[in-house]
C-alpha atoms as a PDB file:
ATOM      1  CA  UNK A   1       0.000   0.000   0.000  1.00  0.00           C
ATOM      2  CA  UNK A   2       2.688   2.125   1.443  1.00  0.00           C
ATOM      3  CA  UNK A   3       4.675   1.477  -2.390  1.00  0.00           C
ATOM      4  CA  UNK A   4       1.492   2.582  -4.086  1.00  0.00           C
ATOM      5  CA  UNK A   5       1.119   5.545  -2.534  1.00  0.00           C
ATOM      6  CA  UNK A   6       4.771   6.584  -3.046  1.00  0.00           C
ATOM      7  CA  UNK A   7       4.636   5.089  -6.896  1.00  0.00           C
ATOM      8  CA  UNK A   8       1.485   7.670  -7.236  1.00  0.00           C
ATOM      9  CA  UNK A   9       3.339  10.483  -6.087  1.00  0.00           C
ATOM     10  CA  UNK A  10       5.733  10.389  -8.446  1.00  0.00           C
ATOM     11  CA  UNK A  11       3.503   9.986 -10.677  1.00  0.00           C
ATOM     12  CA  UNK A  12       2.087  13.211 -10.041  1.00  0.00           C
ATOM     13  CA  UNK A  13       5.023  14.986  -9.640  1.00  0.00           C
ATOM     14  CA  UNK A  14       6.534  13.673 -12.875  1.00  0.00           C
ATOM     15  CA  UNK A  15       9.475  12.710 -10.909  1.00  0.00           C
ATOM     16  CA  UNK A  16      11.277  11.451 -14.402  1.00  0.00           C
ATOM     17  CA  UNK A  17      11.008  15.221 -15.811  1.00  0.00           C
ATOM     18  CA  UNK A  18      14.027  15.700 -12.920  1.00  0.00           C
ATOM     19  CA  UNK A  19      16.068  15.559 -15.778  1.00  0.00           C
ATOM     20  CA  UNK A  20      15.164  18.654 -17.215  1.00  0.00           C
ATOM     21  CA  UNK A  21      16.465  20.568 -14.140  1.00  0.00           C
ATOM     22  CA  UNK A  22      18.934  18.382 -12.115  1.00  0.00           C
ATOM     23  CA  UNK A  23      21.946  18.188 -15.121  1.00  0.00           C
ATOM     24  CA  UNK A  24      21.735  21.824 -14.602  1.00  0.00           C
ATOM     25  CA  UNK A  25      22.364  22.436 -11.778  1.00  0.00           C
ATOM     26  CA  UNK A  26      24.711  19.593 -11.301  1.00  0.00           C
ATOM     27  CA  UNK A  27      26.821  21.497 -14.301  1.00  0.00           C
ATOM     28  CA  UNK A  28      26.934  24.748 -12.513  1.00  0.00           C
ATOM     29  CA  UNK A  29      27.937  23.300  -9.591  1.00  0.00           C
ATOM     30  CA  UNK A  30      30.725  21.248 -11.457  1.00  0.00           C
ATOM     31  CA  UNK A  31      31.356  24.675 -13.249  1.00  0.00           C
ATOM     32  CA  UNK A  32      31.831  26.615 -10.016  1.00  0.00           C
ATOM     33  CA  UNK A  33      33.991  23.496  -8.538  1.00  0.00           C
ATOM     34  CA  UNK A  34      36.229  23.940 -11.261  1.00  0.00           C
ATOM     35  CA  UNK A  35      36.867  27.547 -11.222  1.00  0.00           C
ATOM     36  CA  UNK A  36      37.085  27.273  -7.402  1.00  0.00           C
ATOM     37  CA  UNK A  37      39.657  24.605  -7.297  1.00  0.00           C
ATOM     38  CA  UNK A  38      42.141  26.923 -10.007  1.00  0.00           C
ATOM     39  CA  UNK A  39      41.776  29.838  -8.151  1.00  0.00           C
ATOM     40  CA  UNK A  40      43.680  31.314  -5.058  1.00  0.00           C
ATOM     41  CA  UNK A  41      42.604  30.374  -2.081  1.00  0.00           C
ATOM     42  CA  UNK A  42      41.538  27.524  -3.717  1.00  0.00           C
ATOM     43  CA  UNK A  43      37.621  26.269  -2.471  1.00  0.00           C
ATOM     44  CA  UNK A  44      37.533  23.064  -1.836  1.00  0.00           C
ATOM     45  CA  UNK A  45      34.864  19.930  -2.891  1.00  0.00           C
ATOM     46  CA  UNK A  46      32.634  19.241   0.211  1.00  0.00           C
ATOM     47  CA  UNK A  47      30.502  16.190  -0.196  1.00  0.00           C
ATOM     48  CA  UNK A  48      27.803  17.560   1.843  1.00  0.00           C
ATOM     49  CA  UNK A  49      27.595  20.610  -0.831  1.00  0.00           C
ATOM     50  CA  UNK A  50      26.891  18.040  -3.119  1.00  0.00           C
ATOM     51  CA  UNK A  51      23.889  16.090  -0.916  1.00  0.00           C
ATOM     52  CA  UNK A  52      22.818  20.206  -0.659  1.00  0.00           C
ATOM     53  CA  UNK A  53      22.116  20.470  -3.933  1.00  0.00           C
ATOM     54  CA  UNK A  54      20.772  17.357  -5.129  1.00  0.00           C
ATOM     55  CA  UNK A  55      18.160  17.696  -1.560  1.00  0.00           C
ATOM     56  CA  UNK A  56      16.803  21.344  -2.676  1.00  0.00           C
ATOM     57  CA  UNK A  57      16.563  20.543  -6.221  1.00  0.00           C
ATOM     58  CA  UNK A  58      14.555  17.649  -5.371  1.00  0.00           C
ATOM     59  CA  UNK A  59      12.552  18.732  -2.663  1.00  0.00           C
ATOM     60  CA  UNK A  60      11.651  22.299  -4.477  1.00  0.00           C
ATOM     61  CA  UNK A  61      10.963  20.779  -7.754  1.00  0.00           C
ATOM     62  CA  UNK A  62       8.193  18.061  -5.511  1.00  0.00           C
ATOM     63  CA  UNK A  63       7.019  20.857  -3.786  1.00  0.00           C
ATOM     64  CA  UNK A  64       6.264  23.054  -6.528  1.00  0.00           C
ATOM     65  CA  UNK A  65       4.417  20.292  -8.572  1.00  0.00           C
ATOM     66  CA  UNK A  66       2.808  18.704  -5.822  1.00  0.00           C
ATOM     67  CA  UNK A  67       1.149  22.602  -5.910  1.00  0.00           C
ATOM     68  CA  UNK A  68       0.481  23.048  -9.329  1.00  0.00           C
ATOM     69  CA  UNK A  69      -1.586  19.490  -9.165  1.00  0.00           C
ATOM     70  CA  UNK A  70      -3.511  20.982  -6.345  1.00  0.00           C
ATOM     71  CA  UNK A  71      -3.830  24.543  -7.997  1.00  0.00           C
ATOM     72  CA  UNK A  72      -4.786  23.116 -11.674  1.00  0.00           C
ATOM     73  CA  UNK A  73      -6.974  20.204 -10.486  1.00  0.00           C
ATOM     74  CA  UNK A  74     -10.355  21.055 -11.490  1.00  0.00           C
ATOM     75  CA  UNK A  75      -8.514  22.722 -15.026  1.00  0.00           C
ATOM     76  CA  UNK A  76      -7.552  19.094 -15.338  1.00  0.00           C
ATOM     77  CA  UNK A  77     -10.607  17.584 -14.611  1.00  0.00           C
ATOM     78  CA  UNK A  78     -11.692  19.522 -17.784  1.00  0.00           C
ATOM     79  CA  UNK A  79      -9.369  18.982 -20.073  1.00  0.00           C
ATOM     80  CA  UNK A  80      -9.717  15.818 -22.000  1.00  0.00           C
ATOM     81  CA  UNK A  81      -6.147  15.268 -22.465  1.00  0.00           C
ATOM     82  CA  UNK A  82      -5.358  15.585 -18.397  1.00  0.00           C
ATOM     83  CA  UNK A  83      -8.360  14.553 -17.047  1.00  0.00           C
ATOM     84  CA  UNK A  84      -6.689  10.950 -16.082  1.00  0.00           C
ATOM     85  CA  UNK A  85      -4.003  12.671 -13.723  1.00  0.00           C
ATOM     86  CA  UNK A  86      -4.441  11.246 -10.033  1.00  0.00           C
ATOM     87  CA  UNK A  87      -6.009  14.254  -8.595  1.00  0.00           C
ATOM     88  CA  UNK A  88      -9.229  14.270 -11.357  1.00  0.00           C
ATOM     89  CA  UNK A  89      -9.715  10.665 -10.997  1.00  0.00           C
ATOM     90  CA  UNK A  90      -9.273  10.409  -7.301  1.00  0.00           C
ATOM     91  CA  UNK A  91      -6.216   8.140  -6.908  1.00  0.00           C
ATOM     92  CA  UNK A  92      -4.918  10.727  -4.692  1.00  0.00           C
ATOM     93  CA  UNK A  93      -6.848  13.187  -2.164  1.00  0.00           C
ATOM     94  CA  UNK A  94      -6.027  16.957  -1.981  1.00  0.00           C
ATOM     95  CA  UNK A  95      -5.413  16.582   1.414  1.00  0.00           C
ATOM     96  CA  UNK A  96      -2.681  14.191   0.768  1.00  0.00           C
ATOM     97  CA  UNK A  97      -0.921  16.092  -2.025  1.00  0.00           C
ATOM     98  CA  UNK A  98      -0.977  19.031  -0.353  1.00  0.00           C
ATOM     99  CA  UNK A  99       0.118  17.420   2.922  1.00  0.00           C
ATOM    100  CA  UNK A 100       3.457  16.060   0.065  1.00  0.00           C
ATOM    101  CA  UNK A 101       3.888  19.731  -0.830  1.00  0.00           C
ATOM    102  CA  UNK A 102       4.056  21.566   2.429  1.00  0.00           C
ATOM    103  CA  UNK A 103       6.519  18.675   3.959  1.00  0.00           C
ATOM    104  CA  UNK A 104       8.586  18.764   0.298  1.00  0.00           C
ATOM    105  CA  UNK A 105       8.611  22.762   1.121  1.00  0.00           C
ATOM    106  CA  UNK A 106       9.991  22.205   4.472  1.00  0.00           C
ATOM    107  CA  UNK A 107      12.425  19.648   3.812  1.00  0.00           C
ATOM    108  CA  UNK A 108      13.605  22.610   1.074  1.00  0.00           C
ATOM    109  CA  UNK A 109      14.298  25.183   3.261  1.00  0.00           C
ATOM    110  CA  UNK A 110      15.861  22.471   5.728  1.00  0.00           C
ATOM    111  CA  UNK A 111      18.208  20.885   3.324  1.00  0.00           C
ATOM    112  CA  UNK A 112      19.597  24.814   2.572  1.00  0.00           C
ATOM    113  CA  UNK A 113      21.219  24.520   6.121  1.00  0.00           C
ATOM    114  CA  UNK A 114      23.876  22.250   4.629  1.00  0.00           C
ATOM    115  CA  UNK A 115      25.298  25.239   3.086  1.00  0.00           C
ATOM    116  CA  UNK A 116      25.913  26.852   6.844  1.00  0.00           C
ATOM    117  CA  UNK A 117      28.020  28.434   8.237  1.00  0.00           C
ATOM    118  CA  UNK A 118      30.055  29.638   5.371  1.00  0.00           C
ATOM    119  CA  UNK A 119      26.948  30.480   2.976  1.00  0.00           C
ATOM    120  CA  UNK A 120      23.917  31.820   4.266  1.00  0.00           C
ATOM    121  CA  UNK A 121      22.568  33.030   1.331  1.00  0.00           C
ATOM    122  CA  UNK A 122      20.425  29.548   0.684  1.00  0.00           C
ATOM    123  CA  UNK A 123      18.993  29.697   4.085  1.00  0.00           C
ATOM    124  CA  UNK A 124      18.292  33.839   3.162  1.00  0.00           C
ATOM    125  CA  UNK A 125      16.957  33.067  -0.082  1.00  0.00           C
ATOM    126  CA  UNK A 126      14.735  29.683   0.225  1.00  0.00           C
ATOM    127  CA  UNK A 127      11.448  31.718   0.912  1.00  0.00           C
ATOM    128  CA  UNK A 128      11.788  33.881  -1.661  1.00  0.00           C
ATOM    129  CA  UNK A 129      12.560  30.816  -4.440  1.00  0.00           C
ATOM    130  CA  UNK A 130       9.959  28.580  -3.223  1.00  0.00           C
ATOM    131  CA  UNK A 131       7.439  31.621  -3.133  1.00  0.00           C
ATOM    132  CA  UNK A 132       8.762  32.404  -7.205  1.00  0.00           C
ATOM    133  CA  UNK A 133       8.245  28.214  -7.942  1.00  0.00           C
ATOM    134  CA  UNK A 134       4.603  27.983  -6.300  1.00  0.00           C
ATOM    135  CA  UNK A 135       3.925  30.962  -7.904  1.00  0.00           C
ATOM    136  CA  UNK A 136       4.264  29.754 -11.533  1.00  0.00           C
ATOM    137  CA  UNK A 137       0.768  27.645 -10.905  1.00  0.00           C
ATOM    138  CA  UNK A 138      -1.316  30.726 -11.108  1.00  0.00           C
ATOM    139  CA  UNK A 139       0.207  32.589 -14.005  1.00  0.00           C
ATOM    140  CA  UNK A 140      -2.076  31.139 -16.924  1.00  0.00           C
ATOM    141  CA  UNK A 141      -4.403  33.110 -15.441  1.00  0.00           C
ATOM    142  CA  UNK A 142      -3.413  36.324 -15.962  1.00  0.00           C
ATOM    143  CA  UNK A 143      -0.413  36.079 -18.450  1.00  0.00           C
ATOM    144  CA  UNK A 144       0.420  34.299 -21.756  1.00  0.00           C
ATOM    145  CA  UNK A 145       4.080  34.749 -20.615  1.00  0.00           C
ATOM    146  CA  UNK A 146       3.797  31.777 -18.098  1.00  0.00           C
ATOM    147  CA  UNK A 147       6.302  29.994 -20.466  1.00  0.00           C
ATOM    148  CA  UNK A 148       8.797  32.279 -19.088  1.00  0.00           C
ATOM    149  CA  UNK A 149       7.790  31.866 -16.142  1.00  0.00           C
ATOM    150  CA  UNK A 150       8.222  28.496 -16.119  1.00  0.00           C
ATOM    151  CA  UNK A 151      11.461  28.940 -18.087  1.00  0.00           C
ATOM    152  CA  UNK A 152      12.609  31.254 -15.173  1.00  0.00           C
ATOM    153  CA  UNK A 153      12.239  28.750 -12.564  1.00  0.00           C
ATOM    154  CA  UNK A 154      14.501  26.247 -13.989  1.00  0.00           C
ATOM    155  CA  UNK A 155      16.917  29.071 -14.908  1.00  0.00           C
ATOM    156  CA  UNK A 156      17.398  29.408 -10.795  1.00  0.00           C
ATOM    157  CA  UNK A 157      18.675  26.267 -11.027  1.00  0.00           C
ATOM    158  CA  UNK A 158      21.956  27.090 -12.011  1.00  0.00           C
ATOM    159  CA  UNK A 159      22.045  29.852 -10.288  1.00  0.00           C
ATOM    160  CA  UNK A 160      21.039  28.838  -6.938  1.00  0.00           C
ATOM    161  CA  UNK A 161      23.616  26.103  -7.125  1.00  0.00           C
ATOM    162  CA  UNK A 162      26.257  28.686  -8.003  1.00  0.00           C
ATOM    163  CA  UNK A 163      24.967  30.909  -5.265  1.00  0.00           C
ATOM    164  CA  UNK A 164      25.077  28.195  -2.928  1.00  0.00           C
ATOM    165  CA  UNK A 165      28.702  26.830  -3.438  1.00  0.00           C
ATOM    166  CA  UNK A 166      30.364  30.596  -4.329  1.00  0.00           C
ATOM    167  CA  UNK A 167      28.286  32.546  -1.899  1.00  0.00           C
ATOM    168  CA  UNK A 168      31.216  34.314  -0.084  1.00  0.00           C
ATOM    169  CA  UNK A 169      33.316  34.961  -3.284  1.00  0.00           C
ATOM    170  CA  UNK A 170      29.692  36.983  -4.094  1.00  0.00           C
ATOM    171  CA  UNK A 171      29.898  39.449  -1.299  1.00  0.00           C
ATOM    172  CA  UNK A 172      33.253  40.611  -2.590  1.00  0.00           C
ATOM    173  CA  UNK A 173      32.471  40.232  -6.316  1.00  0.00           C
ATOM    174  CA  UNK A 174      28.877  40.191  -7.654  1.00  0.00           C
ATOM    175  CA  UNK A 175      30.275  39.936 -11.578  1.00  0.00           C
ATOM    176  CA  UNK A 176      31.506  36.117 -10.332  1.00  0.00           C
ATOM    177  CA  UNK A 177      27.949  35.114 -10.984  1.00  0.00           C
ATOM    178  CA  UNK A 178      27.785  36.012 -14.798  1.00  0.00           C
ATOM    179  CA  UNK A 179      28.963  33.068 -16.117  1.00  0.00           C
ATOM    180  CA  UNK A 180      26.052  30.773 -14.146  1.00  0.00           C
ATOM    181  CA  UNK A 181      23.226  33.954 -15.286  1.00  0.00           C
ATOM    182  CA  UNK A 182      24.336  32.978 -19.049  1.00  0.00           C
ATOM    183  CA  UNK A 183      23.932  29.522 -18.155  1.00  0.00           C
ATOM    184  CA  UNK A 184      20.568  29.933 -16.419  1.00  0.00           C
ATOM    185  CA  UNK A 185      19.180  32.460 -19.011  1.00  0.00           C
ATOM    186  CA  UNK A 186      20.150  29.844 -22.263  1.00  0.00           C
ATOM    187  CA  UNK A 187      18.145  26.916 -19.743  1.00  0.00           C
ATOM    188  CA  UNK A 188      15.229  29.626 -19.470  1.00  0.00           C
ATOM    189  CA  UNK A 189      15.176  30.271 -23.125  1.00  0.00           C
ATOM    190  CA  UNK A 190      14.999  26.580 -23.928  1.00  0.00           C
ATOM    191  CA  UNK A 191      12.520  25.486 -21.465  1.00  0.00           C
ATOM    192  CA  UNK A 192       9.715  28.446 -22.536  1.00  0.00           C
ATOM    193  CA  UNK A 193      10.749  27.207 -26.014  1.00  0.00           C
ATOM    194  CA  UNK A 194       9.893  23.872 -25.423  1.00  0.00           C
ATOM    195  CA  UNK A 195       6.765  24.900 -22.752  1.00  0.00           C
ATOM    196  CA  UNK A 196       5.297  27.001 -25.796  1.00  0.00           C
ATOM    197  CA  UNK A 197       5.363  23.707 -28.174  1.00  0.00           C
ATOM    198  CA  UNK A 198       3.460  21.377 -25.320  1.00  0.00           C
ATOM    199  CA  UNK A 199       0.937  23.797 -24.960  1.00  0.00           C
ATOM    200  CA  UNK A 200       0.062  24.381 -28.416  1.00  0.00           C
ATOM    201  CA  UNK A 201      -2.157  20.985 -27.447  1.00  0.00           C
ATOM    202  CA  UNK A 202      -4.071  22.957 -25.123  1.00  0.00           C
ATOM    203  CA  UNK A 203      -4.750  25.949 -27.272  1.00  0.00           C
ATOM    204  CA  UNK A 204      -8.365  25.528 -28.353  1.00  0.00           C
ATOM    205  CA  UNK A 205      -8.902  24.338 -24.676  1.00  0.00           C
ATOM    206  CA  UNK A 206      -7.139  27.265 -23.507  1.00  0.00           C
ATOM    207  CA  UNK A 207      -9.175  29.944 -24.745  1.00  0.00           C
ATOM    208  CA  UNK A 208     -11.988  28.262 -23.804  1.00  0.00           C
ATOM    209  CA  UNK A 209     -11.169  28.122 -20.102  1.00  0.00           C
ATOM    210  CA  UNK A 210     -10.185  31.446 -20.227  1.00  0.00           C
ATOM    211  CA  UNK A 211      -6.564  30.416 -19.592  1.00  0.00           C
ATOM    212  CA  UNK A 212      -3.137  32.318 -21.312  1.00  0.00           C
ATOM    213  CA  UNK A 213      -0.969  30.760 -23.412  1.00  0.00           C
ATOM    214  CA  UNK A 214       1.273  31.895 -26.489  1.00  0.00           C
ATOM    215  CA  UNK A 215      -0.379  29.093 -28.566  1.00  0.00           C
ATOM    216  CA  UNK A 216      -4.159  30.048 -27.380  1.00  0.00           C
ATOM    217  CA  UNK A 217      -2.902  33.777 -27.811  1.00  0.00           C
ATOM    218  CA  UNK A 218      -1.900  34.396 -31.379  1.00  0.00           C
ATOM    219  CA  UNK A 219      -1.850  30.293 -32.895  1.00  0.00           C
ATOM    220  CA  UNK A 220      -0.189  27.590 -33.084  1.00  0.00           C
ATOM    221  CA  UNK A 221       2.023  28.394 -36.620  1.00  0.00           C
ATOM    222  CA  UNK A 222       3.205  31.821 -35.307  1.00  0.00           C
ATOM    223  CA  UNK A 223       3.375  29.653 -31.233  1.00  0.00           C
ATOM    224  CA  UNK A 224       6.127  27.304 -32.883  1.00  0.00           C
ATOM    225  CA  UNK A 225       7.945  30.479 -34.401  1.00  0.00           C
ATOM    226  CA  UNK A 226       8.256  32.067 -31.059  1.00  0.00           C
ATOM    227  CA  UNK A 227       9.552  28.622 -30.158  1.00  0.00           C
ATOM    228  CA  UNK A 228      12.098  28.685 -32.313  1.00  0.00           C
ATOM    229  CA  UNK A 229      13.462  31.942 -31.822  1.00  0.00           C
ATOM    230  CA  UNK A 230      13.770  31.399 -28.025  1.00  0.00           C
ATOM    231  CA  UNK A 231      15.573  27.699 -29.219  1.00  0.00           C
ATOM    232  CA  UNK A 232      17.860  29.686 -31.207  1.00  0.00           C
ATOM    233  CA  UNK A 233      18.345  32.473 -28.071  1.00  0.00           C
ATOM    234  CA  UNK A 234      19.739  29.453 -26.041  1.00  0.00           C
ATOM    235  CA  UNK A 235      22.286  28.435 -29.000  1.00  0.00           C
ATOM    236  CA  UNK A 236      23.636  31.814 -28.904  1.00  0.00           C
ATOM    237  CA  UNK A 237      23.997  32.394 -25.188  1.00  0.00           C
ATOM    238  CA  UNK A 238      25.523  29.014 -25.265  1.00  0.00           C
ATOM    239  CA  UNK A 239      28.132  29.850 -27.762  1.00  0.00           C
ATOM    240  CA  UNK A 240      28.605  32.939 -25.628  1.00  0.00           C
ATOM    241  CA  UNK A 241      29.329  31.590 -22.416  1.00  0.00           C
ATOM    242  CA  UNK A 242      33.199  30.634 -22.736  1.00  0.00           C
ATOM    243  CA  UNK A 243      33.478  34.171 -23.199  1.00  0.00           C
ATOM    244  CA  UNK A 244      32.566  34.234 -19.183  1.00  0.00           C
ATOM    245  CA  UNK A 245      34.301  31.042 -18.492  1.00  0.00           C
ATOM    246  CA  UNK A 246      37.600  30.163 -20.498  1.00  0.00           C
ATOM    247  CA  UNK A 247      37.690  26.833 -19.074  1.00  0.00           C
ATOM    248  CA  UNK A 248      35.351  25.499 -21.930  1.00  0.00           C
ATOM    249  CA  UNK A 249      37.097  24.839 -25.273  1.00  0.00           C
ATOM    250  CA  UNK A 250      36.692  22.492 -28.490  1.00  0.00           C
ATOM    251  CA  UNK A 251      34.611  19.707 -26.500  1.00  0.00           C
ATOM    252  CA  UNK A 252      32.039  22.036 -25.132  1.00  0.00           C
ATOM    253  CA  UNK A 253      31.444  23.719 -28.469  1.00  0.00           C
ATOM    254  CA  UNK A 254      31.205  20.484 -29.926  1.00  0.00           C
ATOM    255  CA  UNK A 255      28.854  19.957 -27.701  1.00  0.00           C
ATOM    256  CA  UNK A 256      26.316  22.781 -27.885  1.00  0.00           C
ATOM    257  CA  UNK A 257      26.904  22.444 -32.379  1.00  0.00           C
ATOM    258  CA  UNK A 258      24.856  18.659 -31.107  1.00  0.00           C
ATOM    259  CA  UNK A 259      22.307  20.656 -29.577  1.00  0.00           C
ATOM    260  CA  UNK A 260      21.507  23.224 -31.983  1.00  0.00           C
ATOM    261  CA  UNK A 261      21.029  19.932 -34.441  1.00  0.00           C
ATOM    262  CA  UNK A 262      18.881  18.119 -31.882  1.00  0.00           C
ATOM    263  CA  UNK A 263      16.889  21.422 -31.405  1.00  0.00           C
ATOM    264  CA  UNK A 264      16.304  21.564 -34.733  1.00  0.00           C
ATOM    265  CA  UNK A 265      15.352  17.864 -34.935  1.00  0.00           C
ATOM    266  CA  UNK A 266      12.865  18.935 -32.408  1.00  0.00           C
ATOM    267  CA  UNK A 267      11.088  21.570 -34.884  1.00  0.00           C
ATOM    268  CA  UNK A 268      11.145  18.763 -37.435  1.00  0.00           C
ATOM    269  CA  UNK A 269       8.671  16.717 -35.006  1.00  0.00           C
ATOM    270  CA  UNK A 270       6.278  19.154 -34.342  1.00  0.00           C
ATOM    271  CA  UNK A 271       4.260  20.904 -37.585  1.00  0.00           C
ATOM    272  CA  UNK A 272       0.914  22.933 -36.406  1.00  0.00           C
ATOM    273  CA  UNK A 273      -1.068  20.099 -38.479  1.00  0.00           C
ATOM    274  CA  UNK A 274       0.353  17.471 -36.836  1.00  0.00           C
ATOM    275  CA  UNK A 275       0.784  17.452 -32.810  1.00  0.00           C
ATOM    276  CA  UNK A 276       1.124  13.917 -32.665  1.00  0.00           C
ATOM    277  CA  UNK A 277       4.603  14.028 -31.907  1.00  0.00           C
ATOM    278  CA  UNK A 278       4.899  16.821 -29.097  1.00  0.00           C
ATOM    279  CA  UNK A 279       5.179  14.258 -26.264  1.00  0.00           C
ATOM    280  CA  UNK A 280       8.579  13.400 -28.064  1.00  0.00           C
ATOM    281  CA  UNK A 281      10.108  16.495 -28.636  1.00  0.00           C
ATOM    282  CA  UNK A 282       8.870  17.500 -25.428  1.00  0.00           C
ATOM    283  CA  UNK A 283      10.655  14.314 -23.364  1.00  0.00           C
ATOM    284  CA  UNK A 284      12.819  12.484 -25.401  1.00  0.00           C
ATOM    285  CA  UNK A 285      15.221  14.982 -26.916  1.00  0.00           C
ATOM    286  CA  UNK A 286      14.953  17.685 -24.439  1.00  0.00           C
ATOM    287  CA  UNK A 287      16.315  14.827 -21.764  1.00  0.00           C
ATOM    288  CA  UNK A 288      19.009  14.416 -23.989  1.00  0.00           C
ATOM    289  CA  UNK A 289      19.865  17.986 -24.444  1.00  0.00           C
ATOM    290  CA  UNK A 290      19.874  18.426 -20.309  1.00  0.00           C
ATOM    291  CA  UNK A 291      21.875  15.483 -19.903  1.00  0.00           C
ATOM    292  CA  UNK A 292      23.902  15.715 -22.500  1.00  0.00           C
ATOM    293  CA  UNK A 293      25.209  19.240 -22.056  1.00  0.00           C
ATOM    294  CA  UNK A 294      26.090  18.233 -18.786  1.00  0.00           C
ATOM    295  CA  UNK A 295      27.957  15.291 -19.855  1.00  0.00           C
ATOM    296  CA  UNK A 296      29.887  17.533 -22.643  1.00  0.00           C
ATOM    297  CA  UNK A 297      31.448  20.489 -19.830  1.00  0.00           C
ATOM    298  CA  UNK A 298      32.288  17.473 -17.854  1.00  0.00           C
ATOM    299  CA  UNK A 299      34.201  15.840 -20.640  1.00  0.00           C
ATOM    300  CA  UNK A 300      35.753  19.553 -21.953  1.00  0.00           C
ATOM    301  CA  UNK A 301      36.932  20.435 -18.043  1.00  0.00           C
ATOM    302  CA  UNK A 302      38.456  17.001 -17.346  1.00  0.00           C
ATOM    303  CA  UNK A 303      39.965  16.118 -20.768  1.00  0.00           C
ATOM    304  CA  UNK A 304      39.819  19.186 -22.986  1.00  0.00           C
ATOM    305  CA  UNK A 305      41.004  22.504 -23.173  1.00  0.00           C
ATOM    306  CA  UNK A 306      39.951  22.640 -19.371  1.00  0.00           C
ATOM    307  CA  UNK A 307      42.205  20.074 -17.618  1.00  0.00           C
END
């Protein structure tokens, strides 16, 4: 029973879309490692840095869709295409979910502590993060931007991680944070991209309901265009960032040349005719593009240009 219930909540929480967010974070982190070890003083690993980050990425990530179930429930219930999640159907109470979110929340701002006494900034800035992450559930209703939104919330990723391992060198130099703002702003880019393509699904339901969207706003066609242009924003921030951060060299722009081709593959899969395809664009390759990126600065710092 006990297995159920658990299986369920990750059900709900799409615990297998971690991989959008996680690689992210784990690169800045690996990013800010880097620079930290080949600098003077030199900042050392700490393991329980490491548990830090993986904790608040996965406890603010299952708090803030544990919220968005319980905020968009009846919206579901409505919609033919979600009207099977757990909360419609009545696999899982609101009581429980929201019992999942508010402990997820606190276990959030606990597992910031691991960053004390050096770095209090987590601790400081944990209300203010999970407030910006809960608050992305209610901006359909008063903003076709939410895809930014949305696209801003995994941006923090990065740069909460960087925050949260380079916190002192901060108070002495804000600029050190550039490099993980490119980062975060190419991951915010990329995610509205790809947000604007899965809801060009909803977009007759949409305007119906009343809700915002870019698809339910101006169309699907000119929906996929936007797409694209924020896809080809993250490219070019990409490219940009070993400006900010020599470490990366003929590896890492290998790298990002993949992702501008899986990107485009992406496009490919989706025509505003045919929508049959979105759940693959939307998983499949953008999974690889997180993970892969990730994969690609670790390979460039350790064997490339960087070690």
């Amino acid at each position: 029973m006990i297995l159920k219930y658990v299986r369920q909540l990750l059900e709900l929480i799409r615990f297998s879309h971690t991989v959008f967010a996680l690689p992210f974070a784990l690169l800045a982190a690996l990013m800010a490692w880097w620079l930290g070890a080949h600098e003077q003083p030199q900042v050392p690993f700490r393991v329980q840095h490491l548990v830090g980050i993986l904790l608040c990425m996965v406890t603010a990530r299952s708090a803030a869709m544990a919220f968005n179930r319980i905020a968009d429930r009846k919206l579901d219930a409505a919609n033919p295409r979600t009207a099977g999640r757990h909360l419609p159907t009545g696999q899982l109470s609101a009581t429980s979910v929201a019992v999942f979110a508010a402990a997820s929340a606190v276990a959030f701002v606990a597992s910031t502590a691991l960053f004390l006494p050096e770095n209090p900034l987590p601790l400081m800035l944990a209300a203010p993060v999970l407030l910006f992450l809960l608050g992305y559930s209610f901006t359909k209703r008063f903003t076709a931007l939410s895809h930014f939104w949305l696209g801003a919330a995994l941006m923090l990723a990065p740069v909460s991680a960087w925050i949260a391992l380079r916190g002192q060198v901060l108070w002495q130099s804000p600029a050190d944070i550039l490099p993980a703002v490119v980062l975060g702003a190419a991951v915010m880019l990329w995610v509205a991209g790809f947000d604007i393509i899965y809801a060009c699904q909803d977009a007759q339901f949409d305007r119906r309901a009343g809700l915002k969207s870019v698809p339910a706003a101006i169309g699907v066609p000119w929906a996929l265009r936007i797409a694209a242009a924020c896809h080809a924003g993250t490219i070019l921030l990409l490219v940009a960032l070993p400006w900010l951060y020599p470490y990366l060299g003929w590896i890492y722009g290998l790298g990002v040349g993949l992702i501008a081709v899986l990107l485009l593959f992406e496009h490919l899969l989706v025509r505003p005719d045919d929508l049959t395809r979105v759940n693959v664009a939307f998983f499949n390759v953008n999974a690889v593009i997180s993970m892969g990126l990730m994969l690609v600065v670790a390979l460039d710092l350790f064997w490339g240009t960087g070690g």
